[in-house]
N, C-alpha and C. Protein backbone atom coordinates (compact mmCIF):
# COMPACT_ATOMS: atom_id res chain seq x y z
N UNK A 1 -118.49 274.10 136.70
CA UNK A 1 -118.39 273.34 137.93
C UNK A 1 -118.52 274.25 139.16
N UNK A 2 -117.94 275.75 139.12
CA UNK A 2 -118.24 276.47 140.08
C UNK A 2 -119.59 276.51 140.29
N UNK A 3 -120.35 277.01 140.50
CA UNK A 3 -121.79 277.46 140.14
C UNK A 3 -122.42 275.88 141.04
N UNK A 4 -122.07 274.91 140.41
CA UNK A 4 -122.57 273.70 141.13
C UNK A 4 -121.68 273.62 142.77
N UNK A 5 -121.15 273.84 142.74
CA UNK A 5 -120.38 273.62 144.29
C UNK A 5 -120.69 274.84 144.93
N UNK A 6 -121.36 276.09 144.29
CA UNK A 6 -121.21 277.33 144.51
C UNK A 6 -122.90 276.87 145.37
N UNK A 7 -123.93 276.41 144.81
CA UNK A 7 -125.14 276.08 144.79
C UNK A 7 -125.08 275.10 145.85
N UNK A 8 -124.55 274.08 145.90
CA UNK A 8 -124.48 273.18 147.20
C UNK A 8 -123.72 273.70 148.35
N UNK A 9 -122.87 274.74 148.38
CA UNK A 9 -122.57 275.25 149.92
C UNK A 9 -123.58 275.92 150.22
N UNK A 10 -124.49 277.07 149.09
CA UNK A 10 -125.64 277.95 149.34
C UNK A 10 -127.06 276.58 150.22
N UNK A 11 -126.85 275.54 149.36
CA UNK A 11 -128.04 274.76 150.22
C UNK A 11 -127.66 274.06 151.89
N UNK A 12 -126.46 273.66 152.02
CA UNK A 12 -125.48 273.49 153.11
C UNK A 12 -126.24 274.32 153.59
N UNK A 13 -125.28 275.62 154.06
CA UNK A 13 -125.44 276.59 154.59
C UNK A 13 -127.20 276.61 155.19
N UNK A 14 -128.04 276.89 153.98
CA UNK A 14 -129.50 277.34 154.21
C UNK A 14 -130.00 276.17 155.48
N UNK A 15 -129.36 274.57 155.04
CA UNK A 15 -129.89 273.41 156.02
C UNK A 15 -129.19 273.46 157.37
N UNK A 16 -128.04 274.19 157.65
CA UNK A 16 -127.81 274.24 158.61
C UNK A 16 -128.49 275.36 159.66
N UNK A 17 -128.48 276.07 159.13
CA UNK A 17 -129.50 277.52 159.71
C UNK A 17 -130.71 277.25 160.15
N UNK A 18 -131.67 276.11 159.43
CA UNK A 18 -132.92 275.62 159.39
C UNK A 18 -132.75 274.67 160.53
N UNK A 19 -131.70 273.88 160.93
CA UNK A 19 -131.60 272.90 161.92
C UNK A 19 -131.00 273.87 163.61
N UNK A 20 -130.01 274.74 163.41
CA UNK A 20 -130.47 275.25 164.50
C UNK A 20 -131.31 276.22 165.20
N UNK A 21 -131.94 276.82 163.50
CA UNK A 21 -132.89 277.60 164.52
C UNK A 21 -134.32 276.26 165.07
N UNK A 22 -134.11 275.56 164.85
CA UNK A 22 -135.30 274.19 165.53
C UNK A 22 -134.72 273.96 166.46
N UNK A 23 -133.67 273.94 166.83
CA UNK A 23 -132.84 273.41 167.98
C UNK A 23 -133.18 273.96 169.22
N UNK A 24 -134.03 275.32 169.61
CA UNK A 24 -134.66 275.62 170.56
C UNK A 24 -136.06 274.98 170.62
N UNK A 25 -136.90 274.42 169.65
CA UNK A 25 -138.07 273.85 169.70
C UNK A 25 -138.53 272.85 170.63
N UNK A 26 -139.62 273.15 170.99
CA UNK A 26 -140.15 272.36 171.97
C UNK A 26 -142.02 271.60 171.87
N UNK A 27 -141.99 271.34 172.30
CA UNK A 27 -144.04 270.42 172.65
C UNK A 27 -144.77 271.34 173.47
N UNK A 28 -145.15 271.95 173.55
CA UNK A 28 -146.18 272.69 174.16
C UNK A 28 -147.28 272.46 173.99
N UNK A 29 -148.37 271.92 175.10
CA UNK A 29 -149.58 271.31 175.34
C UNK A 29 -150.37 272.20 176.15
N UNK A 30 -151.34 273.32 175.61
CA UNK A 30 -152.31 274.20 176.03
C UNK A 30 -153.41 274.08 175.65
N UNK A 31 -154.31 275.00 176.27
CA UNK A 31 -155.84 275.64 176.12
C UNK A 31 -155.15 276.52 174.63
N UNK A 32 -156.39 276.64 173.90
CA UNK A 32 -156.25 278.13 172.91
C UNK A 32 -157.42 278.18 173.04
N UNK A 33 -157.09 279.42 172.87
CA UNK A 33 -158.79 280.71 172.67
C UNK A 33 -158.21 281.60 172.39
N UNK A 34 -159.36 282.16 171.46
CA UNK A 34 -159.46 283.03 170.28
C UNK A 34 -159.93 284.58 171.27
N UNK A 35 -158.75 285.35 171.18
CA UNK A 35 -159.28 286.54 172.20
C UNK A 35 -158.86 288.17 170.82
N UNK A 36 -159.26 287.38 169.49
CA UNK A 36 -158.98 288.78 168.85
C UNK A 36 -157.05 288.36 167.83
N UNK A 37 -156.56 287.39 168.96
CA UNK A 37 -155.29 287.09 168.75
C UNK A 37 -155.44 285.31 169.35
N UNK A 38 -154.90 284.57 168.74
CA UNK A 38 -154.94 282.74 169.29
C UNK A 38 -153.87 283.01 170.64
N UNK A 39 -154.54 282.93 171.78
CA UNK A 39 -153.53 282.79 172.76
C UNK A 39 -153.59 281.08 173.33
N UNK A 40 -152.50 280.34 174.22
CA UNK A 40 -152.74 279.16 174.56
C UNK A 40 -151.53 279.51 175.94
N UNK A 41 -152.58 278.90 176.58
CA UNK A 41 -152.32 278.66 178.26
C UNK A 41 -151.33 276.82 178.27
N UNK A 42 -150.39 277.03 179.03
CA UNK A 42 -149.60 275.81 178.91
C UNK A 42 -150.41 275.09 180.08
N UNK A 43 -150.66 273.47 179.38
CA UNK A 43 -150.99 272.58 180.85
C UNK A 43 -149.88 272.77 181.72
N UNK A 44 -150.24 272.66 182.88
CA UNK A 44 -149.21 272.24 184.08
C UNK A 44 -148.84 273.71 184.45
N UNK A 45 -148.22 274.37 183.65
CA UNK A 45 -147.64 275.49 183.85
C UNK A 45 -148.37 276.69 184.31
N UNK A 46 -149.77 276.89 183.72
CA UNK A 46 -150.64 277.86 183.80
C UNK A 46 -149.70 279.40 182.98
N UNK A 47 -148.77 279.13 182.02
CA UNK A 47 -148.25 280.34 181.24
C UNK A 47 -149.13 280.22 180.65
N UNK A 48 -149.16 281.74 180.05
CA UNK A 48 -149.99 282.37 178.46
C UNK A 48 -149.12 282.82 177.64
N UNK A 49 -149.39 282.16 176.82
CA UNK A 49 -148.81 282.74 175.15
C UNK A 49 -149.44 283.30 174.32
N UNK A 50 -149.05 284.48 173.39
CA UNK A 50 -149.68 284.80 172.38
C UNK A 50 -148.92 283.54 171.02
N UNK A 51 -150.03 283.47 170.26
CA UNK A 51 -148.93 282.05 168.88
C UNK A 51 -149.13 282.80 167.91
N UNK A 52 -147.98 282.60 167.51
CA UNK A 52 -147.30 283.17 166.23
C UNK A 52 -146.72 282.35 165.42
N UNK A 53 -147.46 282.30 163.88
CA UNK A 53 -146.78 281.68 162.96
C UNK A 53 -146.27 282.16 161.45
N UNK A 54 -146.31 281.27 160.70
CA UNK A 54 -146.43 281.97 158.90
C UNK A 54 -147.87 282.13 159.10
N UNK A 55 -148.33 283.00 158.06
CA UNK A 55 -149.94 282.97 157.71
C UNK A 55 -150.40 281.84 157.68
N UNK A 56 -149.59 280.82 156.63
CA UNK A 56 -150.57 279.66 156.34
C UNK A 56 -151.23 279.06 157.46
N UNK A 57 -149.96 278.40 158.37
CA UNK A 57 -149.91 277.74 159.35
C UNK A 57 -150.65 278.79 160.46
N UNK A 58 -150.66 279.67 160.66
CA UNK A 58 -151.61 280.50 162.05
C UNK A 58 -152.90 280.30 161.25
N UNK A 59 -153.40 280.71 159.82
CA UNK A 59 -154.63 280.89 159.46
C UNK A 59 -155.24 278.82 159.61
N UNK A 60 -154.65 278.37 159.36
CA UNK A 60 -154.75 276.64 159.31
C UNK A 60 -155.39 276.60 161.15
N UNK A 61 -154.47 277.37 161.59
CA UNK A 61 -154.92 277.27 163.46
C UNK A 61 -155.66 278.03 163.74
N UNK A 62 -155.92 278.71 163.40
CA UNK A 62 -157.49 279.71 163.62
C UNK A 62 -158.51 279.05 163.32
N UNK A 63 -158.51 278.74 161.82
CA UNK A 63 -159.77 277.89 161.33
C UNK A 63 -160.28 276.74 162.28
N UNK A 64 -159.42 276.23 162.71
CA UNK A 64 -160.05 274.85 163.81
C UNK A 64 -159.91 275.08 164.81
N UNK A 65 -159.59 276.43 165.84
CA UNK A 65 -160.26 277.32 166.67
C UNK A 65 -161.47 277.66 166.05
N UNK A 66 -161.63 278.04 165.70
CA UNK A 66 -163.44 278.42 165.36
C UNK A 66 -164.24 277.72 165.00
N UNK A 67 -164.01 277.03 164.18
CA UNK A 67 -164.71 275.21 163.99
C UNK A 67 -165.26 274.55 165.13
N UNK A 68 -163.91 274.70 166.07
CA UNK A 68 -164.04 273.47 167.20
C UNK A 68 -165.16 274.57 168.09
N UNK A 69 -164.85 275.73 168.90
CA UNK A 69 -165.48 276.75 169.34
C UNK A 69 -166.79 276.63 168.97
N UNK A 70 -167.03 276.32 167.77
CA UNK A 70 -168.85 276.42 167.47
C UNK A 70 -169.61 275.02 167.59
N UNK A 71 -168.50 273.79 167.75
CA UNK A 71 -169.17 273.09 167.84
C UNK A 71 -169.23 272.28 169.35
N UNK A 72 -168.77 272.64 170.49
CA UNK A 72 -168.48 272.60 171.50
C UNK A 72 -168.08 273.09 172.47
N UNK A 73 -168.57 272.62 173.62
CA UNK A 73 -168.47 274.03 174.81
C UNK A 73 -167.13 273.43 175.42
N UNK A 74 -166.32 272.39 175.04
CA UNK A 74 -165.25 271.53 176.10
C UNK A 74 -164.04 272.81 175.65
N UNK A 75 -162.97 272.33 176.30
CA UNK A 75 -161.61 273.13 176.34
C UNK A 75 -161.34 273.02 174.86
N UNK A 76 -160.63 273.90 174.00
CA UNK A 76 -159.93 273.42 172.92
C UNK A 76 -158.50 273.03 173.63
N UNK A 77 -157.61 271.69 173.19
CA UNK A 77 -156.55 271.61 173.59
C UNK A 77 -155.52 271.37 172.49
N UNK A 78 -154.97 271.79 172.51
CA UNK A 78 -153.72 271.78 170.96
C UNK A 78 -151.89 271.34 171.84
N UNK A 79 -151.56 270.22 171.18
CA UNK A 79 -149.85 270.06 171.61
C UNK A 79 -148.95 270.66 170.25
N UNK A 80 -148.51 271.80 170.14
CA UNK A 80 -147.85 272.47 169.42
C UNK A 80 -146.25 272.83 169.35
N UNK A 81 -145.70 272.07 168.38
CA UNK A 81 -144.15 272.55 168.47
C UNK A 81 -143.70 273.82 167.65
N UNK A 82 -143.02 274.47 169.03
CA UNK A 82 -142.18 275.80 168.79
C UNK A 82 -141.41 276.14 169.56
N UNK A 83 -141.32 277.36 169.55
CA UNK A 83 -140.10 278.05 170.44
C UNK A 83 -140.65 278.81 171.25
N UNK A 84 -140.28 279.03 172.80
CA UNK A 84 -141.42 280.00 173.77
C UNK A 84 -140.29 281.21 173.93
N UNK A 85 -140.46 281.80 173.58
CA UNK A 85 -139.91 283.15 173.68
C UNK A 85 -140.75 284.18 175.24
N UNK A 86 -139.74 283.95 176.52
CA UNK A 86 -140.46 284.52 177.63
C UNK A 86 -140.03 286.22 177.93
N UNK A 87 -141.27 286.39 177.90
CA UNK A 87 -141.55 288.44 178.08
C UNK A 87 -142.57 288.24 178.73
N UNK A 88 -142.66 288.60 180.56
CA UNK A 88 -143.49 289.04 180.43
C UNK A 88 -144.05 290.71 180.72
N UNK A 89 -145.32 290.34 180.47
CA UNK A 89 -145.94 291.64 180.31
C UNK A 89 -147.48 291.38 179.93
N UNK A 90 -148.18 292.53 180.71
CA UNK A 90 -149.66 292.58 180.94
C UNK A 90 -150.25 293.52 180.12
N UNK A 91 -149.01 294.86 179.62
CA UNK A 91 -149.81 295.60 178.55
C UNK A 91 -150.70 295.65 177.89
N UNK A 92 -151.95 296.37 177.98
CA UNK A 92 -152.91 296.16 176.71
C UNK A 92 -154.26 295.15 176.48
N UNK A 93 -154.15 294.08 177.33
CA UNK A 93 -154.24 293.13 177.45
C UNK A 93 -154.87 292.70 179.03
N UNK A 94 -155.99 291.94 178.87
CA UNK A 94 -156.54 291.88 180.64
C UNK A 94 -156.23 290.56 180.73
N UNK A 95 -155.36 290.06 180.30
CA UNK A 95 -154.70 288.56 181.03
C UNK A 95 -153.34 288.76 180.87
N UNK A 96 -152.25 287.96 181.98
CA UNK A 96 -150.99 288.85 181.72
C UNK A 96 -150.91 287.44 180.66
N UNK A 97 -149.45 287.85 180.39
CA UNK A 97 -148.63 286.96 178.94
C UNK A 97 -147.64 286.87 179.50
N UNK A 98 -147.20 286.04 179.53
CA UNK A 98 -145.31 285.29 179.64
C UNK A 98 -144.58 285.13 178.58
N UNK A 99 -145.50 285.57 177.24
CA UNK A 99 -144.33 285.34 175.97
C UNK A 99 -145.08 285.13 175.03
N UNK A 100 -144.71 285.03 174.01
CA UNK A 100 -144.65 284.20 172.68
C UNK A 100 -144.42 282.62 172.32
N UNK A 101 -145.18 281.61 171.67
CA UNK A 101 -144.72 280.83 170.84
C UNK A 101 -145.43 280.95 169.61
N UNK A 102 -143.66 280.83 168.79
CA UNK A 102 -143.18 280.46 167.29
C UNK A 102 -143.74 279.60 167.29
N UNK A 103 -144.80 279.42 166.55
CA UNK A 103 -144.71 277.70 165.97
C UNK A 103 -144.65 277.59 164.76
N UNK A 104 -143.87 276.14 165.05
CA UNK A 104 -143.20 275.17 163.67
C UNK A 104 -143.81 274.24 162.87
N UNK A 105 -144.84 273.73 163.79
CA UNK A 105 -145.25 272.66 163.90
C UNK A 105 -147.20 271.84 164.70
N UNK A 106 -147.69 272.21 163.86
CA UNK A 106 -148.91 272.06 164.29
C UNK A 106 -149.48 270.42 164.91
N UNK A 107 -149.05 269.63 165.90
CA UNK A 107 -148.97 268.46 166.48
C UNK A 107 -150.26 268.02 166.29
N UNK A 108 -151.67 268.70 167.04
CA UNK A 108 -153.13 268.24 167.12
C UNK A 108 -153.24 269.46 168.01
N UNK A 109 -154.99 269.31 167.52
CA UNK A 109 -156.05 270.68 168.00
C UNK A 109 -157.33 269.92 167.90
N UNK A 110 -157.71 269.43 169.41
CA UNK A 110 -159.08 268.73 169.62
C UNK A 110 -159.75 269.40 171.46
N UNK A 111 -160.96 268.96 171.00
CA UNK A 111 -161.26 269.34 172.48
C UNK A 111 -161.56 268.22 173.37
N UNK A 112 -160.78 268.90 174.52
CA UNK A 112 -160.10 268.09 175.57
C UNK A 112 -159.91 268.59 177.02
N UNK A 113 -159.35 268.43 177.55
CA UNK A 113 -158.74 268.81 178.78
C UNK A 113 -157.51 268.72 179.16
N UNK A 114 -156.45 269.14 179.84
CA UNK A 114 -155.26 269.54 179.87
C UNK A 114 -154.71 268.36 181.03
């Protein structure tokens, strides 16, 4: 019986961890372009992000950056849920950056306008 109650606080635990680290998550609605790294400019805001995900999910968002990129000259526009992590900094880089978004959550990636 241990082992079973031992196993359901271990999944507890894991679901609670999973719910607040989402608890900073947000909608973010940008431009992306492919500069070597997927960066996306927020509508309204005019921030830049570099996006950061798991492999799957960044390689899943690359692929339809480049897809969309070859088959059209319009904006790519993507609404993406994550977390914006703000740093900025121009280092390295000839556009400045305001941060990072985590993403969680791949919403839509079509071309559009902001």
């Amino acid at each position: 019986m241990r082992p079973v109650i031992l196993a359901l606080s271990m999944a507890l635990l894991f679901l609670a961890a999973c719910a607040q680290q989402n608890e900073n998550d947000r909608d973010v609605r940008g431009v992306l372009k492919d500069h070597g790294a997927i960066i996306l400019t927020e509508c309204g805001t005019g921030k830049v992000y570099w996006v950061r995900a798991a492999d799957t999910l960044l390689f899943s968002l690359q692929r339809r950056v480049q897809d969309l990129s070859g088959e059209t000259a319009a904006e790519i526009v993507a609404e993406i849920r994550g977390e914006t992590i703000d740093v900025r900094t121009s280092v390295g880089t000839a556009y400045p950056v305001h941060g990072t978004l985590w993403i969680s959550q791949i919403i839509s990636v079509e071309p559009g306008e902001c």
